[in-house]
N, C-alpha and C. Protein backbone atom coordinates (compact mmCIF):
# COMPACT_ATOMS: atom_id res chain seq x y z
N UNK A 1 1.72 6.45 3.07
CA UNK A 1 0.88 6.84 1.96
C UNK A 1 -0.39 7.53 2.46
N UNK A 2 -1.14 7.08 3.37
CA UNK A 2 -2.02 7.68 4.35
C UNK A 2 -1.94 8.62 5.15
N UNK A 3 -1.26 9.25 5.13
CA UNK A 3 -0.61 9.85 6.33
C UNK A 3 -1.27 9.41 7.83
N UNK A 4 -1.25 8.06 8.31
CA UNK A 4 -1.78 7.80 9.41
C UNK A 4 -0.75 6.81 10.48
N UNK A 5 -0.32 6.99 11.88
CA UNK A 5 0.01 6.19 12.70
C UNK A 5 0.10 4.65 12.63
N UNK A 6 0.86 4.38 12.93
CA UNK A 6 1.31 2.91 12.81
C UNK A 6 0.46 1.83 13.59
N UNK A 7 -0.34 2.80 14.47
CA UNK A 7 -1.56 2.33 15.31
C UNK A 7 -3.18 2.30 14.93
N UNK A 8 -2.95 3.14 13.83
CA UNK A 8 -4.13 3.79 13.27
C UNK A 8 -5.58 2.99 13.30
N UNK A 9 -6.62 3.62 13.92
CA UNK A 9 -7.85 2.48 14.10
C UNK A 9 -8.98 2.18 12.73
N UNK A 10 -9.53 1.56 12.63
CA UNK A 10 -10.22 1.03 11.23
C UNK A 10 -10.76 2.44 10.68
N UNK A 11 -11.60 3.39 12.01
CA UNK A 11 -12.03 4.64 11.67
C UNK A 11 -11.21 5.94 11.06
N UNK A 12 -9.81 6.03 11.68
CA UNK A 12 -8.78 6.66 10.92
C UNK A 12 -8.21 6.66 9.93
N UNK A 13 -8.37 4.91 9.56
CA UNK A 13 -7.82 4.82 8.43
C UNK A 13 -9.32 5.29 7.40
N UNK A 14 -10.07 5.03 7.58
CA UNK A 14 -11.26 5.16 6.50
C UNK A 14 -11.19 6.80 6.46
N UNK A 15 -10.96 7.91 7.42
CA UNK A 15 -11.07 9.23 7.11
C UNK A 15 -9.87 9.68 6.48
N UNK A 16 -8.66 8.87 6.12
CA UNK A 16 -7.59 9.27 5.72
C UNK A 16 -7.96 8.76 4.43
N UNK A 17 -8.22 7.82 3.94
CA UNK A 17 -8.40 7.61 2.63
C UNK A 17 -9.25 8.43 2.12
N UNK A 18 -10.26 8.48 2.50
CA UNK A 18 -11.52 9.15 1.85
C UNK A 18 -11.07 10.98 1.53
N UNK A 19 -10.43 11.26 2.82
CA UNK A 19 -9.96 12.37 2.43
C UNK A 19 -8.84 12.84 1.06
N UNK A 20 -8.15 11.76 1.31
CA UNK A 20 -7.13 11.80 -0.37
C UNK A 20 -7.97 11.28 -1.41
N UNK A 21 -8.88 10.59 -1.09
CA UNK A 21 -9.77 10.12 -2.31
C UNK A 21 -10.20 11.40 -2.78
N UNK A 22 -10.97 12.06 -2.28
CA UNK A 22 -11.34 13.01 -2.63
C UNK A 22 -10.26 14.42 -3.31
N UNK A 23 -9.28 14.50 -2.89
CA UNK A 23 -8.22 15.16 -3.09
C UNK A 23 -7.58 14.58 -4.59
N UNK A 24 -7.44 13.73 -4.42
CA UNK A 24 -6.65 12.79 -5.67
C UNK A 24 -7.76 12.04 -7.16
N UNK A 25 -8.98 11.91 -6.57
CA UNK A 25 -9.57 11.65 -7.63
C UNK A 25 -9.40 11.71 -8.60
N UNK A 26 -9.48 11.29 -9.95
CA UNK A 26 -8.92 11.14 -11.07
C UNK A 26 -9.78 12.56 -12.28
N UNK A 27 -11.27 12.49 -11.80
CA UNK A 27 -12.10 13.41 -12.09
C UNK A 27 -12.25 14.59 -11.28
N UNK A 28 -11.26 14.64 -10.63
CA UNK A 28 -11.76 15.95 -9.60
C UNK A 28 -10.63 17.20 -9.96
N UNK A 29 -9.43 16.58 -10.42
CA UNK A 29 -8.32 17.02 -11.03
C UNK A 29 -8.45 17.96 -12.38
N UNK A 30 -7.62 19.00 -12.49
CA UNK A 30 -7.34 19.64 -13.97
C UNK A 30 -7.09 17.98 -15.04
N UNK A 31 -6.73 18.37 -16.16
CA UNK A 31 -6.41 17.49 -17.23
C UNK A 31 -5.29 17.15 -17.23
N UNK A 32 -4.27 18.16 -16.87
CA UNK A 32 -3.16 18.14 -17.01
C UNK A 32 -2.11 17.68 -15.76
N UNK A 33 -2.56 17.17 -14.76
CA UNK A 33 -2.72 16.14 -13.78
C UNK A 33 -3.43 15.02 -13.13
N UNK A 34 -4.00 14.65 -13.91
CA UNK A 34 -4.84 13.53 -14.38
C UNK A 34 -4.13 12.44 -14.16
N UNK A 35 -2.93 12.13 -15.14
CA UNK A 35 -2.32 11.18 -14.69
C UNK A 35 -1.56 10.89 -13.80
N UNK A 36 -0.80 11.81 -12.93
CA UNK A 36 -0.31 12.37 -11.46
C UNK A 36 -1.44 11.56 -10.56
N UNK A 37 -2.77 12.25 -11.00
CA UNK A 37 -3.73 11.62 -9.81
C UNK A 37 -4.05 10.56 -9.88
N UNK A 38 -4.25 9.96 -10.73
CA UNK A 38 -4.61 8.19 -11.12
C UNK A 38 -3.75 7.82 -10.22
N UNK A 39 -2.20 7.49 -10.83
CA UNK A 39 -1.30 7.16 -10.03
C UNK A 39 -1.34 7.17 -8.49
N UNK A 40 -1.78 8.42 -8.43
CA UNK A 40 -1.50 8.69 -6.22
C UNK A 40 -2.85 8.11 -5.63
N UNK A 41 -3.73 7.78 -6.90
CA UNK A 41 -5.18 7.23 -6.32
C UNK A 41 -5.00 5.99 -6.30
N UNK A 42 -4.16 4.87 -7.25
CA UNK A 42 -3.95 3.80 -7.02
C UNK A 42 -3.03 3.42 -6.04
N UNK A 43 -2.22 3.96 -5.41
CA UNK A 43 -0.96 3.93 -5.15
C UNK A 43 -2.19 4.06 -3.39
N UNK A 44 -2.58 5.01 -3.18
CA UNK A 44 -3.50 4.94 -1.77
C UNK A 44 -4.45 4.55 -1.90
N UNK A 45 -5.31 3.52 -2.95
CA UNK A 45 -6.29 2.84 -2.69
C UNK A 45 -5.44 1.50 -1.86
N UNK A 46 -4.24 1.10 -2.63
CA UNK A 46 -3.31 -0.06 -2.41
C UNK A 46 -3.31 0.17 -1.30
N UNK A 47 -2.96 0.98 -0.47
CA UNK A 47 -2.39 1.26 0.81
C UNK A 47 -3.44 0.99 1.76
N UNK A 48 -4.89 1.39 1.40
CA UNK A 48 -6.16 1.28 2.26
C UNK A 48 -6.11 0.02 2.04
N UNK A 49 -6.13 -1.03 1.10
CA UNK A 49 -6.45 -2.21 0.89
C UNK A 49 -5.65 -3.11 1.88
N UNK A 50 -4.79 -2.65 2.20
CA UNK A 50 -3.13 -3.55 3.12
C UNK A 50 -4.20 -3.19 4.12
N UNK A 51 -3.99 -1.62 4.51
CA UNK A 51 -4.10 -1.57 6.61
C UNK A 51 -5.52 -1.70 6.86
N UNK A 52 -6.56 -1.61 5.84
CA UNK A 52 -8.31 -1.96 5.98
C UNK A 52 -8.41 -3.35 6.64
N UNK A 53 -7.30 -4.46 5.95
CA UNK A 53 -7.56 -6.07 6.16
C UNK A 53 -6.30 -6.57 7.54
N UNK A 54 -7.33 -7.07 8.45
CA UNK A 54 -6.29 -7.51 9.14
C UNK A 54 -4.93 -8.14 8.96
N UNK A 55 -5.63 -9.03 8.15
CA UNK A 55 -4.15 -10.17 7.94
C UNK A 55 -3.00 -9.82 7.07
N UNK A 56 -3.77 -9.04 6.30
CA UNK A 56 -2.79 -8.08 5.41
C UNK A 56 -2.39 -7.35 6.33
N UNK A 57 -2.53 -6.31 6.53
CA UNK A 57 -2.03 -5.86 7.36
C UNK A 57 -0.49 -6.22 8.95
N UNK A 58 -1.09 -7.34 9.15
CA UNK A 58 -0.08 -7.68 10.13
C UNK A 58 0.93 -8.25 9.31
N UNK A 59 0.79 -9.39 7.76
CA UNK A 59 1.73 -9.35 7.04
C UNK A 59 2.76 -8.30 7.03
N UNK A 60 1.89 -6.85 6.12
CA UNK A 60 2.79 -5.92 5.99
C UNK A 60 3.58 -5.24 6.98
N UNK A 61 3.13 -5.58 8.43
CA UNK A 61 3.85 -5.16 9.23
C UNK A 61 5.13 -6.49 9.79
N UNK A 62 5.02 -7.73 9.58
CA UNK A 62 5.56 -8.47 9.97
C UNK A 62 7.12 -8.25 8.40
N UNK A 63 6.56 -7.42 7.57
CA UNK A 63 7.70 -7.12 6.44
C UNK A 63 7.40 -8.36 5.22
N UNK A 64 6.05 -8.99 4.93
CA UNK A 64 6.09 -9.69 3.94
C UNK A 64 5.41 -8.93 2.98
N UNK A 65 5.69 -9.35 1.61
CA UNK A 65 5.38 -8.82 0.60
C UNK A 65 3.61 -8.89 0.40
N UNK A 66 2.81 -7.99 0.18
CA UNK A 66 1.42 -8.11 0.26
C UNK A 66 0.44 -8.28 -0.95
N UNK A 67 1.43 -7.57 -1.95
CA UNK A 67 1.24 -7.16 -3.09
C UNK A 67 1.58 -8.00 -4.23
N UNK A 68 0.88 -8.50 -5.17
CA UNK A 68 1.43 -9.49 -6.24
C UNK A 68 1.87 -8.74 -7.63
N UNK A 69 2.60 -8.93 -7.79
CA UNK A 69 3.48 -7.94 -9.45
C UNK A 69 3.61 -9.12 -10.14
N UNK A 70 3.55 -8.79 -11.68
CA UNK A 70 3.25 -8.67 -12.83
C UNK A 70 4.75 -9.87 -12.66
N UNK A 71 5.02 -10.82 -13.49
CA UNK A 71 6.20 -11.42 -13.33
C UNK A 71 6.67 -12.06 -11.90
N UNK A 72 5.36 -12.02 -10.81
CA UNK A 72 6.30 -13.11 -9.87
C UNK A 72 5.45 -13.79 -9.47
N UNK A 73 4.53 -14.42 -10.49
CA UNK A 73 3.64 -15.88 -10.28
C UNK A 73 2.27 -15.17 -9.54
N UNK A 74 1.85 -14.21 -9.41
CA UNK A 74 0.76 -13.92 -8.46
C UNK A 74 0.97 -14.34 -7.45
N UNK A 75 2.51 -14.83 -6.99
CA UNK A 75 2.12 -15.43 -5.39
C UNK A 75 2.48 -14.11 -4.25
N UNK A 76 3.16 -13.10 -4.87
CA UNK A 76 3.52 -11.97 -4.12
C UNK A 76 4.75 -12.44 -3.74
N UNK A 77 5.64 -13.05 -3.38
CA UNK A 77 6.89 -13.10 -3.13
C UNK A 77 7.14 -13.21 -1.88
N UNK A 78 6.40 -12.68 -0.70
CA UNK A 78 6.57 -12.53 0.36
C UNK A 78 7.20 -13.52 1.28
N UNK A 79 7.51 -13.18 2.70
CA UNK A 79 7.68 -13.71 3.21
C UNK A 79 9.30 -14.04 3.42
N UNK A 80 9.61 -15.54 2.98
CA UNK A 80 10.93 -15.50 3.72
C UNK A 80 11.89 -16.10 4.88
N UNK A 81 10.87 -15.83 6.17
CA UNK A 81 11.20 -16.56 7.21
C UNK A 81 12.16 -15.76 7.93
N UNK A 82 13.70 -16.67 8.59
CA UNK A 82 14.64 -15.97 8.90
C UNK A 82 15.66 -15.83 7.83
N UNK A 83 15.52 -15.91 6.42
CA UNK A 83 16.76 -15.12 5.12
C UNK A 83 16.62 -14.11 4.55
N UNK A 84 14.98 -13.62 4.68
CA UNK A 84 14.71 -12.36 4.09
C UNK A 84 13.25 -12.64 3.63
N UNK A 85 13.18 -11.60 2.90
CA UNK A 85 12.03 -11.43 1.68
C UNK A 85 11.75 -10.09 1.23
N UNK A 86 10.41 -9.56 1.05
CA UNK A 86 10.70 -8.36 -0.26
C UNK A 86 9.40 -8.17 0.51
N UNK A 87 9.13 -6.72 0.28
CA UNK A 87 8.27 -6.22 0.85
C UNK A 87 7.78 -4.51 -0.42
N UNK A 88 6.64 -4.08 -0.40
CA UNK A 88 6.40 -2.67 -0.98
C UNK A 88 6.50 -1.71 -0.12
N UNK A 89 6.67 -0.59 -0.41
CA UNK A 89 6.69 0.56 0.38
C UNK A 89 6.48 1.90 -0.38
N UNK A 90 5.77 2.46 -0.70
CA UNK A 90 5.64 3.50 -1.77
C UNK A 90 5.88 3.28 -2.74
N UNK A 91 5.33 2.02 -3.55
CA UNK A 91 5.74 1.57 -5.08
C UNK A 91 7.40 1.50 -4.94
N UNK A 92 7.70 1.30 -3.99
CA UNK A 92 9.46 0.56 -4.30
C UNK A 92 8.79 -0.86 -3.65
N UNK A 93 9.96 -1.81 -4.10
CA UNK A 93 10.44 -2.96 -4.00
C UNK A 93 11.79 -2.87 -3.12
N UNK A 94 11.49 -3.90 -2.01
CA UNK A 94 12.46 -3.21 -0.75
C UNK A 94 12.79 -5.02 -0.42
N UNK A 95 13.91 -5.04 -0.74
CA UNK A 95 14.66 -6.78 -0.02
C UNK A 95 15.16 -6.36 1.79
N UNK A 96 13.78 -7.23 2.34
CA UNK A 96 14.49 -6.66 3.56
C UNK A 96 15.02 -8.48 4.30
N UNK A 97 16.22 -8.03 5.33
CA UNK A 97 16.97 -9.53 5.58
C UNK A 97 16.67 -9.72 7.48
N UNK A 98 15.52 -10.59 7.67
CA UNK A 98 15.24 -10.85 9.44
C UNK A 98 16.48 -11.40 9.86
N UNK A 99 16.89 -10.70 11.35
CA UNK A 99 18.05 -11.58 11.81
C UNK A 99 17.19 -12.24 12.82
């Protein structure tokens, strides 16, 4: 969503957001993509919010779910262990299974 490395340092990630922030803004947009941009602004604020926080972050890389949706208790779902669990990835919902 960032377009940034899987390594990416706290400083990269902050110039990658800021740069789509600015790009995607909701007010910076015609009218008639307005709601296009909301969307891609929430969708990469989410994304800064995961790789900004450590622990989030190593979650989302360890494949647990980070994100809490509407219908699954606010607990986020994550996790799993060794049977699986569910994880986000560009606003999909992804069942992934650890061997």
């Amino acid at each position: 969503m960032l377009n940034v490395s899987r390594t990416a340092s706290a400083r990269e990630l902050k110039k990658a957001y800021h740069k789509l922030a600015v790009q995607f803004h909701p007010d910076k947009v015609a009218d008639e993509e307005r709601e296009a941009a909301e969307l891609m602004f929430k969708k990469m604020a989410a994304a800064y919010e995961v790789l900004s926080d450590e622990d989030k972050r190593a979650k989302y890389d360890a494949g647990e779910d980070v994100t809490a949706n509407p219908g699954d208790d606010g607990e986020g779902g994550g996790g799993g262990g060794q049977r699986g669990g569910f994880m986000h990835h560009n606003g999909q919902h992804v069942h992934v299974h650890f061997q």
